[in-house]
Protein backbone atom coordinates (compact mmCIF):
# COMPACT_ATOMS: atom_id res chain seq x y z
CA UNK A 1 19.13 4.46 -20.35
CA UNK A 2 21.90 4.86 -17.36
CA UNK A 3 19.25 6.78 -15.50
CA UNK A 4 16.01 4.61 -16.15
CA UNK A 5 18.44 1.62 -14.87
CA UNK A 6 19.66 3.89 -11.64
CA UNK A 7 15.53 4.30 -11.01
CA UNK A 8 14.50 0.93 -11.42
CA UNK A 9 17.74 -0.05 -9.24
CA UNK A 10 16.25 2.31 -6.62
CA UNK A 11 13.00 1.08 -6.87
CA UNK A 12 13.53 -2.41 -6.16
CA UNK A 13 15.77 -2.03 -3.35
CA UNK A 14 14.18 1.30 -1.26
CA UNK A 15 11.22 -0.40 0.07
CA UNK A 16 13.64 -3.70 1.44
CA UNK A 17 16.51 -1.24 2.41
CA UNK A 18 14.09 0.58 5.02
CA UNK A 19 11.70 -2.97 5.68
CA UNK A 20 11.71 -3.51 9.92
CA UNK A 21 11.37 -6.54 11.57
CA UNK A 22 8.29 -7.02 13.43
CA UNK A 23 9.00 -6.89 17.25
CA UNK A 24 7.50 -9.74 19.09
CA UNK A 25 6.78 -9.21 22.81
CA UNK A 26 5.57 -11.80 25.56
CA UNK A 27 3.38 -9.73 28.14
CA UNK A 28 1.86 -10.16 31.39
CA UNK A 29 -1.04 -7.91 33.29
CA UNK A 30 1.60 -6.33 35.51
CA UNK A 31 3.68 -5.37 32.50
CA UNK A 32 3.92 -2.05 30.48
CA UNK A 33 5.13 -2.44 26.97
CA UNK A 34 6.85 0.58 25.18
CA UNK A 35 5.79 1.59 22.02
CA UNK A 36 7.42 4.00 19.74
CA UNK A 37 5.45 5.93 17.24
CA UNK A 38 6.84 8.05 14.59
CA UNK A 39 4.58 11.19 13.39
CA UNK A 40 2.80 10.88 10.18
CA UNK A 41 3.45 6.43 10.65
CA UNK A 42 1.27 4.35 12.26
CA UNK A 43 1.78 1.28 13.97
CA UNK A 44 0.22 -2.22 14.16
CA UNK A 45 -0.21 -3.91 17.17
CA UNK A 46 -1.27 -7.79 16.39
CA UNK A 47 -3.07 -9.88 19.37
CA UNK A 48 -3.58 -13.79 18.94
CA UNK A 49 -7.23 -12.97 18.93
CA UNK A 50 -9.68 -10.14 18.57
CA UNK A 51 -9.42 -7.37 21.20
CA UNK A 52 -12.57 -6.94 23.00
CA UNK A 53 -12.22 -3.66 24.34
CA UNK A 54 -9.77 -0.39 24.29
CA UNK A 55 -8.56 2.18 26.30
CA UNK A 56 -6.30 5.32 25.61
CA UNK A 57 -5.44 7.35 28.49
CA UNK A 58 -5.52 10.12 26.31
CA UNK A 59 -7.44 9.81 23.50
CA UNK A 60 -6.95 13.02 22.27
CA UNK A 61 -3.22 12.23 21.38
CA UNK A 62 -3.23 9.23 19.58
CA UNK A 63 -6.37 7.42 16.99
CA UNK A 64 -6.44 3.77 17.69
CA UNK A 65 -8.16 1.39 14.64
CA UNK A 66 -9.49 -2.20 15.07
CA UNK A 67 -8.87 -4.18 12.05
CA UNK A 68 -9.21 -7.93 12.67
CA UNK A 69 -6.84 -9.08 15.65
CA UNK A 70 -4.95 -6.06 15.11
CA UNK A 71 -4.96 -2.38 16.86
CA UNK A 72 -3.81 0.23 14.34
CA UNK A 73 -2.08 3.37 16.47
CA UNK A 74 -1.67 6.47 15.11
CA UNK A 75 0.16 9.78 16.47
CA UNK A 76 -1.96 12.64 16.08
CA UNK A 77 0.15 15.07 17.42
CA UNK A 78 3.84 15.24 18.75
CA UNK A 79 5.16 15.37 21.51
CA UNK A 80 2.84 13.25 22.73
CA UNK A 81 2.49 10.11 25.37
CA UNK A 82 -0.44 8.19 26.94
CA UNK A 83 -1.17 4.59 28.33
CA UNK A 84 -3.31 2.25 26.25
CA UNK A 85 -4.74 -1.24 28.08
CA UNK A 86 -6.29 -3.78 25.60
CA UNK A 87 -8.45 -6.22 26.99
CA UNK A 88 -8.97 -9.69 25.45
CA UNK A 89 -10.06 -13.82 26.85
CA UNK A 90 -10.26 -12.30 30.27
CA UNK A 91 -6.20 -10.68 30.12
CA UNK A 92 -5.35 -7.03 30.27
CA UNK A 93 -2.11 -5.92 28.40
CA UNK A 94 -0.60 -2.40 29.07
CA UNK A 95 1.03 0.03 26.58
CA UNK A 96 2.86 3.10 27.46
CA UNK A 97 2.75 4.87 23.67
CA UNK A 98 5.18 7.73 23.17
CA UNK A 99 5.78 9.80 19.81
CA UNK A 100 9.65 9.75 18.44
CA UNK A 101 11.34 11.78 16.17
CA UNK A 102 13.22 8.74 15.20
CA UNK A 103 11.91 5.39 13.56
CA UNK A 104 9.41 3.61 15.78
CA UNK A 105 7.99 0.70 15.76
CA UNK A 106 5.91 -0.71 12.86
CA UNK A 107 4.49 -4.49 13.94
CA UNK A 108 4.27 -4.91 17.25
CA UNK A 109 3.28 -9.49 17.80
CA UNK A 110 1.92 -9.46 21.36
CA UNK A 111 1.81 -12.99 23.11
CA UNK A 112 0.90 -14.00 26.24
CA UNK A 113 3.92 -14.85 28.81
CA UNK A 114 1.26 -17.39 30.18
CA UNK A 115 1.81 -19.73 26.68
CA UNK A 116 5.40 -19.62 27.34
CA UNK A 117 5.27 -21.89 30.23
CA UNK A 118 5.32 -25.24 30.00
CA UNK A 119 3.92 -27.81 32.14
CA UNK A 120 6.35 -30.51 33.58
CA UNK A 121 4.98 -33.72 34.99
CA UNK A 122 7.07 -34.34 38.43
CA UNK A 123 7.08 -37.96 39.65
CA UNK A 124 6.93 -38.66 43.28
């Protein structure tokens, strides 16, 4: 009983004990994001719409995924490091993708720099 109550216990509370926060990043086209990736994890990168087209520096290092507005990055080797440029509604956003033997990133939220501005009426 003690030990089906220590499992259950360890159950419930593994999965939030090691849960990240999703990292959200505000990029411009002159502007190259880090991203950590752990062997044998993969990570998401989510766009505020579909990525129209990819490019991995070295595709031989890492397996990129579309699914939806997301890019899905996988190591497939370590040590390994590359630049990845996603291209979407006419903006280019730059990645510099490294392996680590530490935790990396899991969710990566992109967002445009550009929607951070706001526009201020000036009276004359």
């Amino acid at each position: 009983m003690k030990m089906s109550l220590i499992l259950l216990v360890a159950l419930l509370l593994g999965p939030t004990g090691h849960a990240r926060k999703a990292r959200t990043v505000y990029l411009t086209d002159k502007k190259m994001e880090r991203v950590s990736v752990s062997l044998g994890r993969s990570v998401i990168i989510n766009f505020p719409s579909r990525p129209t087209k990819v490019i991995v520096g070295n595709q031989g290092l890492f397996a990129v995924e579309y699914v939806e507005n997301d890019l899905a990055i996988a190591a497939l080797r370590s040590p390994a490091h590359s630049n990845l440029f996603v291209y979407m509604e006419g903006r280019r956003f730059g990645f510099d993708l490294r392996t680590t033997s530490a935790e990396g990133d899991e969710i990566l939220l992109v967002r445009d720099s550009e929607d951070q501005k706001i526009k201020v009426r000036i009276k004359e």
